[in-house]
N, C-alpha and C. Protein backbone atom coordinates (compact mmCIF):
# COMPACT_ATOMS: atom_id res chain seq x y z
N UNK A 1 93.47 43.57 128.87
CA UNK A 1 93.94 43.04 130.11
C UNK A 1 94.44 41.61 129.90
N UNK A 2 95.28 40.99 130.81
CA UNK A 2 96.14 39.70 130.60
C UNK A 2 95.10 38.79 130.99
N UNK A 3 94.88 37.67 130.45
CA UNK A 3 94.32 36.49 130.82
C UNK A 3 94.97 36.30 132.61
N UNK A 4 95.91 36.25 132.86
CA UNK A 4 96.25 36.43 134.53
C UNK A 4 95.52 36.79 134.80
N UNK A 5 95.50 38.51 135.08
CA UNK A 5 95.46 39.76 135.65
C UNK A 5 93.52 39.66 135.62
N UNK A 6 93.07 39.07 134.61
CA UNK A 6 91.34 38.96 134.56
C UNK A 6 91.27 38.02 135.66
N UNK A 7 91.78 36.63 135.75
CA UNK A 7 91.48 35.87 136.66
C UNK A 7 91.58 36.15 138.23
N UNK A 8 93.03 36.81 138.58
CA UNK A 8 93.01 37.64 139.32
C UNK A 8 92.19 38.37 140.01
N UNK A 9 91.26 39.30 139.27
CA UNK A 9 90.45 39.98 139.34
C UNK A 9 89.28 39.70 139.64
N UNK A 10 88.90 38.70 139.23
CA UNK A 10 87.37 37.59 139.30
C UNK A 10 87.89 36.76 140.84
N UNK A 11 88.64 36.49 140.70
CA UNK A 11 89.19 35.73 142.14
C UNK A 11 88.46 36.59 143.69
N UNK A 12 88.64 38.20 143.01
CA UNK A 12 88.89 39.05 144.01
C UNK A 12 87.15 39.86 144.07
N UNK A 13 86.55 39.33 143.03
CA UNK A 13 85.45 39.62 142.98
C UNK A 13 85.35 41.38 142.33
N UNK A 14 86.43 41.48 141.34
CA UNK A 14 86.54 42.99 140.68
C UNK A 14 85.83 42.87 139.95
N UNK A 15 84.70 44.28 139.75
CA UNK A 15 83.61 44.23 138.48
C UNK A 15 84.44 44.57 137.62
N UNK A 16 85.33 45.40 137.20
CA UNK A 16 86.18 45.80 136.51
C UNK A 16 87.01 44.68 135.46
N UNK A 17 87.61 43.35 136.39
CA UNK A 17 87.69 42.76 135.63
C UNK A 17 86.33 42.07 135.04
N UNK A 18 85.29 41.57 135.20
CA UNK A 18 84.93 40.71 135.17
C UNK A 18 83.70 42.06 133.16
N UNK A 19 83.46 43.21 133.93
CA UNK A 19 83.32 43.63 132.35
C UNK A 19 85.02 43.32 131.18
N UNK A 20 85.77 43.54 131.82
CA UNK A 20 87.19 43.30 130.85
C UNK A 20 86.75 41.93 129.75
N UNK A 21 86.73 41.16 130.98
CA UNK A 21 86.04 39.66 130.10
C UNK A 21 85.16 39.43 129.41
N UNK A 22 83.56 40.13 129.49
CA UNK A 22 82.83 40.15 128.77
C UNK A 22 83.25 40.99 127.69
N UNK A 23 83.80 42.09 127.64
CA UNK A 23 84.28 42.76 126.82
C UNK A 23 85.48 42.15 125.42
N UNK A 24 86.04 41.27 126.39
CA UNK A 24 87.53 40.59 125.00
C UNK A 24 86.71 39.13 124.93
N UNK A 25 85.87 38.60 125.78
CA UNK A 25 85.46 37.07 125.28
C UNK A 25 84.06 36.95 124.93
N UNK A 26 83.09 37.70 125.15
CA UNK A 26 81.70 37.35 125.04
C UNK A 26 81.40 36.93 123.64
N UNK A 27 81.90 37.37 122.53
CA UNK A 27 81.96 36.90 121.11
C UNK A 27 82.35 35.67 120.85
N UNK A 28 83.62 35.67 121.94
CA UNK A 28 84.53 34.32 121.02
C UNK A 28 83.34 33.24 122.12
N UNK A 29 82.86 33.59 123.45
CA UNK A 29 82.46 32.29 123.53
C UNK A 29 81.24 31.92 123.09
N UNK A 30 80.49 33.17 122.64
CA UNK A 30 79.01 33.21 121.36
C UNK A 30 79.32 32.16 120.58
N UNK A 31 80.94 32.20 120.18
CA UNK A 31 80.67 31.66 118.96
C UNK A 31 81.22 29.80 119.16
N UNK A 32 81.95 29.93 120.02
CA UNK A 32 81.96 28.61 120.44
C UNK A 32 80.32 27.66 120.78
N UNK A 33 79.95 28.19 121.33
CA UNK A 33 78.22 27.88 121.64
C UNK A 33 77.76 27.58 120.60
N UNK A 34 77.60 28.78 119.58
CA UNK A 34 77.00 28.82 118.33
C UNK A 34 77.72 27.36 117.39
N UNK A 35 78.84 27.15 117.74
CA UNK A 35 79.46 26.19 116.40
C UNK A 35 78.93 24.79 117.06
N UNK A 36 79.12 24.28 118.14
CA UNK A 36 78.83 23.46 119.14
C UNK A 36 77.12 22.95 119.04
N UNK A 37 76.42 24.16 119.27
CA UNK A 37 74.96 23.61 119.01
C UNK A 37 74.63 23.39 117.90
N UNK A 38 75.81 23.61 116.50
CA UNK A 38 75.19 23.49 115.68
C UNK A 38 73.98 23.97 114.91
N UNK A 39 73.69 24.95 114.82
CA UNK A 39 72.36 25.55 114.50
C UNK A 39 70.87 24.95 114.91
N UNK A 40 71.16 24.46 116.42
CA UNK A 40 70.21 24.26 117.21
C UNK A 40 69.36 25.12 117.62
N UNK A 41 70.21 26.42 118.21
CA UNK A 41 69.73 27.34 119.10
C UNK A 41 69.89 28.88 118.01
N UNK A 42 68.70 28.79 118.45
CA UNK A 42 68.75 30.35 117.85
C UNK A 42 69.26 31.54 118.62
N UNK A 43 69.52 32.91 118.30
CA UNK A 43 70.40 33.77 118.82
C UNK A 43 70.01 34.12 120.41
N UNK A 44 68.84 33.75 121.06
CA UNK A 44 68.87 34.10 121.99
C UNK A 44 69.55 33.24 122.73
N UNK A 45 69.05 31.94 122.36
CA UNK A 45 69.93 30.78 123.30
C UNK A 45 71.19 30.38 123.08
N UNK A 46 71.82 31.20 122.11
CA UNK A 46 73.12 31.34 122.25
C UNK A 46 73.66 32.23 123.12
N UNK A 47 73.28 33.43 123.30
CA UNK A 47 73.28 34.08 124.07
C UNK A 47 73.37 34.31 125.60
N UNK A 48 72.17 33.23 125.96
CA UNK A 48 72.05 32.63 127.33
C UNK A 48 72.82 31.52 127.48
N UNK A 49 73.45 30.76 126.98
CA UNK A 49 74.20 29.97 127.38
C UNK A 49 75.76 31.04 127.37
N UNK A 50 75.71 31.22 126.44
CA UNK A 50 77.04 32.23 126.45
C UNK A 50 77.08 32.75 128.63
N UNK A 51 76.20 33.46 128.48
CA UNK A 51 76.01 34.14 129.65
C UNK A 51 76.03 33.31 130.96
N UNK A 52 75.79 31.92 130.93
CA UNK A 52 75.74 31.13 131.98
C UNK A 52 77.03 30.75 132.04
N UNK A 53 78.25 31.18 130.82
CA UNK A 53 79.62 30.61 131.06
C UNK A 53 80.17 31.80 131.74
N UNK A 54 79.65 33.12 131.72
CA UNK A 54 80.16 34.02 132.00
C UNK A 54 80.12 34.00 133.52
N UNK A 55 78.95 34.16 133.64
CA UNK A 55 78.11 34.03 135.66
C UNK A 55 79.10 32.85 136.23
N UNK A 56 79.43 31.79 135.44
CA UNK A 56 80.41 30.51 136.24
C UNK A 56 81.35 31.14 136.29
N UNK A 57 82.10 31.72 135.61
CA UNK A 57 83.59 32.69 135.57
C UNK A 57 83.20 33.29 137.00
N UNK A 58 82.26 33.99 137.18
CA UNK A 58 82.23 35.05 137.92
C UNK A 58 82.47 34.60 139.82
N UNK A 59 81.00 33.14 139.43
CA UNK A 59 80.91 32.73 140.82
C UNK A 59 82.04 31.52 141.25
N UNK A 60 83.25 30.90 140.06
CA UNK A 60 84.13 30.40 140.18
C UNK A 60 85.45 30.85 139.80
N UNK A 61 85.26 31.98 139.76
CA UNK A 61 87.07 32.58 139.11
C UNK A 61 87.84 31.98 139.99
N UNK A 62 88.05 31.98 141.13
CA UNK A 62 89.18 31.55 142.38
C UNK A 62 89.16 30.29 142.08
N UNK A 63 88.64 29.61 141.66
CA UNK A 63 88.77 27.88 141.82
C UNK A 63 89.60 27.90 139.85
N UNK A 64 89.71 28.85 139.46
CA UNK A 64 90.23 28.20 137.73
C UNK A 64 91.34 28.09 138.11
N UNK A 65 92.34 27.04 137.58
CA UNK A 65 94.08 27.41 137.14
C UNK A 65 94.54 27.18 135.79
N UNK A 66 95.06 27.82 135.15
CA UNK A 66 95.15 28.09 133.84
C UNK A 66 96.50 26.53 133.20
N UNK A 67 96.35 26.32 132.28
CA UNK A 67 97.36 25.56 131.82
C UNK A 67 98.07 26.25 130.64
N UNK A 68 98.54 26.82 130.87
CA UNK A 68 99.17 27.88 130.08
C UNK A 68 99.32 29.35 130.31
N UNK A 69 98.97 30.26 129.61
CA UNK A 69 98.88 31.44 129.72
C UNK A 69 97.62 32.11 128.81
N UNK A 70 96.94 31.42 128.88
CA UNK A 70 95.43 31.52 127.57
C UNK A 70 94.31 31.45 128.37
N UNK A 71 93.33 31.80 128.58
CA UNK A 71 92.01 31.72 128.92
C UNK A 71 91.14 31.15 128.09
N UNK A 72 91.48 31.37 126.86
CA UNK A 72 90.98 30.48 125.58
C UNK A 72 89.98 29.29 125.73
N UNK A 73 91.02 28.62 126.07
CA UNK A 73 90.95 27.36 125.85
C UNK A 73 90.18 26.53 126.98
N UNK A 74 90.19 27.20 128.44
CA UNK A 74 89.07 27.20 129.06
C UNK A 74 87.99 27.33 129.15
N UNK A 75 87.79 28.43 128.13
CA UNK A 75 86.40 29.45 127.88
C UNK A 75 85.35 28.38 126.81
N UNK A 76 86.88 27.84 125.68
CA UNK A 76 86.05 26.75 124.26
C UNK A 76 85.48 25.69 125.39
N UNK A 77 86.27 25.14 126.36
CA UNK A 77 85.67 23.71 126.57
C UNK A 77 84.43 24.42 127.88
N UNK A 78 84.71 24.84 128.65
CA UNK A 78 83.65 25.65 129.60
C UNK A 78 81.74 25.87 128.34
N UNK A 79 82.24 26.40 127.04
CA UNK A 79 81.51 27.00 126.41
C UNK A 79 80.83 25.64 125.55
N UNK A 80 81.48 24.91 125.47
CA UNK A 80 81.02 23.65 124.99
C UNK A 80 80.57 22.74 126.00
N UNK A 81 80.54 22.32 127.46
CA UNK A 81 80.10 21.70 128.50
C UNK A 81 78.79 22.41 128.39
N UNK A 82 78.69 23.56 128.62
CA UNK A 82 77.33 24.96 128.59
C UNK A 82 76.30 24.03 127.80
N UNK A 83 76.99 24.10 126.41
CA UNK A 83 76.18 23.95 125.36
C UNK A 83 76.01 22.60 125.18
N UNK A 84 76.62 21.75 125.37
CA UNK A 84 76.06 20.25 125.56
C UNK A 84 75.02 20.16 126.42
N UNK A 85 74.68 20.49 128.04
CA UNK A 85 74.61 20.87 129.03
C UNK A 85 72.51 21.32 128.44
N UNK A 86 72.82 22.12 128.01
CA UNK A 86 71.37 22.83 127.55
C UNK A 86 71.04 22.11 125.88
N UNK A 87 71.90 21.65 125.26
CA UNK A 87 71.38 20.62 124.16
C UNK A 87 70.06 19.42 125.00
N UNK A 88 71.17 19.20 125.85
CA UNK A 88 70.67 17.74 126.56
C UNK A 88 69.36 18.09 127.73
N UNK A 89 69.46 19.05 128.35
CA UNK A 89 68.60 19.73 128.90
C UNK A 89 66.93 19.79 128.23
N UNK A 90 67.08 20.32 126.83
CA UNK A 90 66.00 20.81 125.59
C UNK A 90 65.53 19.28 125.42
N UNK A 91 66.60 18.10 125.21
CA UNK A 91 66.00 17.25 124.53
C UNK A 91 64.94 16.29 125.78
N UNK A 92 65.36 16.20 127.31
CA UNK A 92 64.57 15.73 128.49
C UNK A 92 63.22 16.59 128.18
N UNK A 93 63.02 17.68 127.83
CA UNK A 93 61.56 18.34 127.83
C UNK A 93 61.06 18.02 126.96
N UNK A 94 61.65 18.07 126.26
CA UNK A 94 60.91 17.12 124.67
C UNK A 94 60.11 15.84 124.83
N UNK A 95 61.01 15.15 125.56
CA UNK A 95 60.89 13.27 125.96
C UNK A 95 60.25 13.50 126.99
N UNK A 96 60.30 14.36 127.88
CA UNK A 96 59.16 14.50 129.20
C UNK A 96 57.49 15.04 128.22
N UNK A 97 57.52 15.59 127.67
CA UNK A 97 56.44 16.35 126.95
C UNK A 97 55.40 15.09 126.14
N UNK A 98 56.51 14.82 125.60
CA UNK A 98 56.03 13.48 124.43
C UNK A 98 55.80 12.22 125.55
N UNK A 99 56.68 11.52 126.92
CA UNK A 99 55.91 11.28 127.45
C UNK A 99 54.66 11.22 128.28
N UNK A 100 54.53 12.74 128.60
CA UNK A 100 53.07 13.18 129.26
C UNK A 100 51.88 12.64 128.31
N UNK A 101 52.20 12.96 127.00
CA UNK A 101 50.71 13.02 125.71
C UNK A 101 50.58 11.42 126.18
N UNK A 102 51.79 10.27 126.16
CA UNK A 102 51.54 9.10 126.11
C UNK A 102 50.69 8.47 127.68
N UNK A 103 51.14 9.07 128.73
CA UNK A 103 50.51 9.01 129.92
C UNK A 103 49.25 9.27 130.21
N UNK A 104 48.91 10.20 129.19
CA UNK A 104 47.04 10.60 129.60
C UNK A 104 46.48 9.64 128.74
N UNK A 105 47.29 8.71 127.51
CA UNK A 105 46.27 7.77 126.88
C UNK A 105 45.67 7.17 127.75
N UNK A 106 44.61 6.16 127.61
CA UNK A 106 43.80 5.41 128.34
C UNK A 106 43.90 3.98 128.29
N UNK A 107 44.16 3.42 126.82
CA UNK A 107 44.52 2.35 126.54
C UNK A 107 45.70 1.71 125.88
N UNK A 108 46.04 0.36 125.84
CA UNK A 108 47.13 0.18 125.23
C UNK A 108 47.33 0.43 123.88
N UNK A 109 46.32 0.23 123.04
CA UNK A 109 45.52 0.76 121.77
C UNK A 109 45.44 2.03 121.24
N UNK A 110 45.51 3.36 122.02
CA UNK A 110 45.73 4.38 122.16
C UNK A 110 47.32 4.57 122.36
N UNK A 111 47.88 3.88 122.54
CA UNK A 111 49.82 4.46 122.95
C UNK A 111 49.97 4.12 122.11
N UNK A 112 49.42 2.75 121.06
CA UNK A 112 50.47 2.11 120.02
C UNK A 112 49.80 2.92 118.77
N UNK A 113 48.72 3.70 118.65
CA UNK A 113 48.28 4.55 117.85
C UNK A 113 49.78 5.77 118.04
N UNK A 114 49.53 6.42 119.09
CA UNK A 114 50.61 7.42 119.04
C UNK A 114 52.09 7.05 118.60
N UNK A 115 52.10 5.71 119.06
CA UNK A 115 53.80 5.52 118.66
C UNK A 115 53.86 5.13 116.98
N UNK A 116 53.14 4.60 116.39
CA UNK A 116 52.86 4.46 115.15
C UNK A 116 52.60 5.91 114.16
N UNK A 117 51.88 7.00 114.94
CA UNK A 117 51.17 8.78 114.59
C UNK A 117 53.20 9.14 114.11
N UNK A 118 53.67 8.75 115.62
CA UNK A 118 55.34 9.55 115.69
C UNK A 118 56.18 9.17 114.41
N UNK A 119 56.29 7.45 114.27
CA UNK A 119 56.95 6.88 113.59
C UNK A 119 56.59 7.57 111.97
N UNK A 120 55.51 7.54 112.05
CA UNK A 120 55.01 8.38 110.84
C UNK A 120 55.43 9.36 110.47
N UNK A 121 55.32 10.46 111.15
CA UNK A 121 55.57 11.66 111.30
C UNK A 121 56.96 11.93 111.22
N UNK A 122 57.87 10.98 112.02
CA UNK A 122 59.55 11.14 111.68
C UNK A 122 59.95 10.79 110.64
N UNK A 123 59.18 9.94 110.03
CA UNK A 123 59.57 8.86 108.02
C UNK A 123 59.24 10.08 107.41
N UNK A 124 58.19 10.95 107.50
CA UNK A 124 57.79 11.57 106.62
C UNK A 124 58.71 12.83 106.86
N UNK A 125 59.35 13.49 108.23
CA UNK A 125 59.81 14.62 108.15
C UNK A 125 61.64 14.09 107.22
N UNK A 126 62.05 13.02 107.73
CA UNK A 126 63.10 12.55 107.32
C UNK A 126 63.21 12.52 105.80
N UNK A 127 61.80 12.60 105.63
CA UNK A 127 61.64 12.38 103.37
C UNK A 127 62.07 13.61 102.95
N UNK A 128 61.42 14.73 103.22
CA UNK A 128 61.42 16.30 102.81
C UNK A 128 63.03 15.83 102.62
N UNK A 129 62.95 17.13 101.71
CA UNK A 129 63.95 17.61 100.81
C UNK A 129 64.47 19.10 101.78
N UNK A 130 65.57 19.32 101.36
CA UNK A 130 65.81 20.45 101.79
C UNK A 130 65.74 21.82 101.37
N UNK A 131 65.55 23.04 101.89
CA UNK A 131 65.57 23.27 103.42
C UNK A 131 64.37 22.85 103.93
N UNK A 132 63.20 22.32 103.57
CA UNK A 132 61.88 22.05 103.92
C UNK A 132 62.05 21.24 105.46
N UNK A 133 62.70 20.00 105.36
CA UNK A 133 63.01 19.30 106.70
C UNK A 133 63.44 20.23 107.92
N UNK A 134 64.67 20.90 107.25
CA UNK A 134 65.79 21.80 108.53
C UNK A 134 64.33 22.65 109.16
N UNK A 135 63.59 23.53 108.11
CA UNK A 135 62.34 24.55 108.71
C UNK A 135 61.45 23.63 109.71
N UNK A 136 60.94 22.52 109.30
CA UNK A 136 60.12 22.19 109.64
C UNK A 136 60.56 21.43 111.33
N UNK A 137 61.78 21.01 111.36
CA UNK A 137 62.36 20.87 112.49
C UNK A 137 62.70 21.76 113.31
N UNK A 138 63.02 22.92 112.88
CA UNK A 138 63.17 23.85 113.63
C UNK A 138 62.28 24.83 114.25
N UNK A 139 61.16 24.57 113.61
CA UNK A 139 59.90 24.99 113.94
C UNK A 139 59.49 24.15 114.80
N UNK A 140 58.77 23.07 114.55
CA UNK A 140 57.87 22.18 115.72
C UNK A 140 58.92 21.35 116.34
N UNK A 141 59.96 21.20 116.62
CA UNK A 141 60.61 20.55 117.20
C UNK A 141 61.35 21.61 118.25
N UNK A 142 62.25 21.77 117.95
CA UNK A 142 63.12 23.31 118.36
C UNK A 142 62.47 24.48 118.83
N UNK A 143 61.29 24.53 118.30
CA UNK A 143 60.32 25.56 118.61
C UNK A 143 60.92 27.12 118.15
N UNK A 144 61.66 27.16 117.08
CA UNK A 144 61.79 28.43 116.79
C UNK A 144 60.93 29.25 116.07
N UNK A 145 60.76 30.70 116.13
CA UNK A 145 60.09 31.46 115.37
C UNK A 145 60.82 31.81 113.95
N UNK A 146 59.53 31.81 113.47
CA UNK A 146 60.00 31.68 111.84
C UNK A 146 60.69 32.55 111.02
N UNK A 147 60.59 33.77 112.17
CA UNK A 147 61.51 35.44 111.97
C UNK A 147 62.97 34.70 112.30
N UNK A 148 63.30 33.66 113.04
CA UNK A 148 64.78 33.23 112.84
C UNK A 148 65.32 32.31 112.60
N UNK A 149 64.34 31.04 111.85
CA UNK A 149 64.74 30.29 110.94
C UNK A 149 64.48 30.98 109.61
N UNK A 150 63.87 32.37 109.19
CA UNK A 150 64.08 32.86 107.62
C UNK A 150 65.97 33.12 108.10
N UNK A 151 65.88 34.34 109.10
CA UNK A 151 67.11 34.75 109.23
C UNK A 151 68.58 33.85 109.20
N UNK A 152 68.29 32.49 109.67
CA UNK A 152 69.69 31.64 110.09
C UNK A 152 69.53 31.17 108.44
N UNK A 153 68.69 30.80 107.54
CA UNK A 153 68.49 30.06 106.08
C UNK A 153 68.91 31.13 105.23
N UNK A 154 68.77 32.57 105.46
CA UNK A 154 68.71 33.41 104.35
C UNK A 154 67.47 33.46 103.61
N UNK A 155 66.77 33.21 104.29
CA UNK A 155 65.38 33.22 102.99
C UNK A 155 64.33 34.32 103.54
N UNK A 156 63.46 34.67 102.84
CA UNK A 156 62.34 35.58 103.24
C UNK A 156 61.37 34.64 104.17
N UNK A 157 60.72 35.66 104.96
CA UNK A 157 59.96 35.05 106.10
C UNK A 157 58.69 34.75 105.28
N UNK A 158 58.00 35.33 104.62
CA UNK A 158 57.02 34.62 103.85
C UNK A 158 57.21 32.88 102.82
N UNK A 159 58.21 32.95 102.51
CA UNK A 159 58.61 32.18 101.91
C UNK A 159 58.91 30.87 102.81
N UNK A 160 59.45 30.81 104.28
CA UNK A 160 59.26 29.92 105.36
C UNK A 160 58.20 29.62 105.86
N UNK A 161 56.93 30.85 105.68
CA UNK A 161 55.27 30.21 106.44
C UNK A 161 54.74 29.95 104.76
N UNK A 162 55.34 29.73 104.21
CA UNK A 162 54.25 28.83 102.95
C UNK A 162 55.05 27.41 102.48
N UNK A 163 56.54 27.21 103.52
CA UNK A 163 57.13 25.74 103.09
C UNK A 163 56.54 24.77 104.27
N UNK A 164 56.38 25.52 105.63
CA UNK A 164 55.78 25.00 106.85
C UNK A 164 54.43 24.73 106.73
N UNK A 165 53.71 25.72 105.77
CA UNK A 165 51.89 25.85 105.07
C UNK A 165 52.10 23.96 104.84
N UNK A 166 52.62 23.85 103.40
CA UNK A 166 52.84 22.90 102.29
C UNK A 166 53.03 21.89 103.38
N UNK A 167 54.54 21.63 104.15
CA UNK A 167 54.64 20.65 104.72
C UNK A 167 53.57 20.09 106.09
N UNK A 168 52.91 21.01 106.13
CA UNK A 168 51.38 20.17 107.49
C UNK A 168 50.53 20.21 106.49
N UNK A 169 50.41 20.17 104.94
CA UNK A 169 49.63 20.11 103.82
C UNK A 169 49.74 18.42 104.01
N UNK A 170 50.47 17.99 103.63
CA UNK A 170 51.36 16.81 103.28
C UNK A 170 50.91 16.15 104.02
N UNK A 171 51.15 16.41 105.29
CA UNK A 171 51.23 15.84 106.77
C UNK A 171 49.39 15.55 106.53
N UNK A 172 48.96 16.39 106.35
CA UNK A 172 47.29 16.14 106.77
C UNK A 172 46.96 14.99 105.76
N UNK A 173 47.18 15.77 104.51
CA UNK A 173 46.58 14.85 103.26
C UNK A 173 47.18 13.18 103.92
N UNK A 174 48.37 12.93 104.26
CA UNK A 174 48.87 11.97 104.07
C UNK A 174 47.92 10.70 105.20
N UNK A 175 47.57 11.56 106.07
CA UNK A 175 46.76 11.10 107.37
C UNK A 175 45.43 10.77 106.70
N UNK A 176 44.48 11.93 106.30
CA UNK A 176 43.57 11.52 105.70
C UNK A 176 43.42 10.42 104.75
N UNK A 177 44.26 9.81 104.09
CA UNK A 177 44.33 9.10 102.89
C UNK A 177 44.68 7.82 103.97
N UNK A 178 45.22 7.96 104.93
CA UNK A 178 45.55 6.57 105.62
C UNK A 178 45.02 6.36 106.90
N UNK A 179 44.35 7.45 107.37
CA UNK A 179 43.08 6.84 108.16
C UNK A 179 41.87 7.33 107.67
N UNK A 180 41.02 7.36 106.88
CA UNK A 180 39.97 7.48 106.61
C UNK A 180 38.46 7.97 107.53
């Protein structure tokens, strides 16, 4: 179907078009998402963002006007707003999260312990070598499961829970030896 004739269709609230679209774009805007987050998001949350560009198509088709004759090029920057959009989203829960731990301290003595624990903890993830860092970020940071940081690395899943083992090895020893 014509990039028109879809918009058209979404305008008019046709299911018909609006599978047409998922059907010729849901890949290309997967993959816009996917290049954009950068191997942030793992396949589901590519997925769901994909899908939140789709639902905007749906509940804004009448308001698009094309600059050209391409849908394309709407879909890349639509698909990249998405994905900035939920980058920036992930990183407020993070900074809301990490500020809660700092809010239940009690003393000032206690926050500058934690901010000193972090600073630590980022020198030392920043040291690792690679892929050890990328896993280990993508794990406790990103929060992915380790069935899809083996999968996005190429590596065996055993082989990712004994670099994540090693690296909170590190992490402990390194604590123990410097707080006693």
């Amino acid at each position: 179907m014509e990039d028109w004739t879809l918009l058209d269709g979404l305008a008019r609230k046709d299911p018909r078009c609006f599978e047409a679209l998922v059907d010729q774009y849901s890949r290309y805007i997967a993959a816009v998402v996917s290049k954009v987050a950068g191997g942030r998001f793992n396949s589901y949350d590519v997925e769901e963002v994909a899908g939140d560009v789709l639902v905007k198509l749906w509940t804004d088709g009448h308001k698009i006007i094309l600059r050209g004759d391409r849908l394309k090029p709407y879909l890349a920057i639509s698909g990249r707003n998405h994905t900035l959009n939920a980058l920036r989203k992930r990183q407020r829960v993070i900074e809301s999260e990490l500020e809660d731990d700092a809010v239940s301290c009690l003393s000032a003595e206690a926050l500058a312990i934690l901010r000193q624990e972090k600073e630590t903890i980022s020198g030392m993830v920043q040291g690792m070598g690679e892929p050890d860092r990328e896993i280990f970020i993508r794990r406790y940071f990103y929060l992915e499961k380790v069935r899809d940081i083996a999968c996005r690395l190429n590596m065996q899943e055993k082989a990712v829970t004994a670099r994540i083992r090693r690296a909170r090895d590190r992490l402990r020893i390194h604590y123990e030896t410097e707080n006693p």
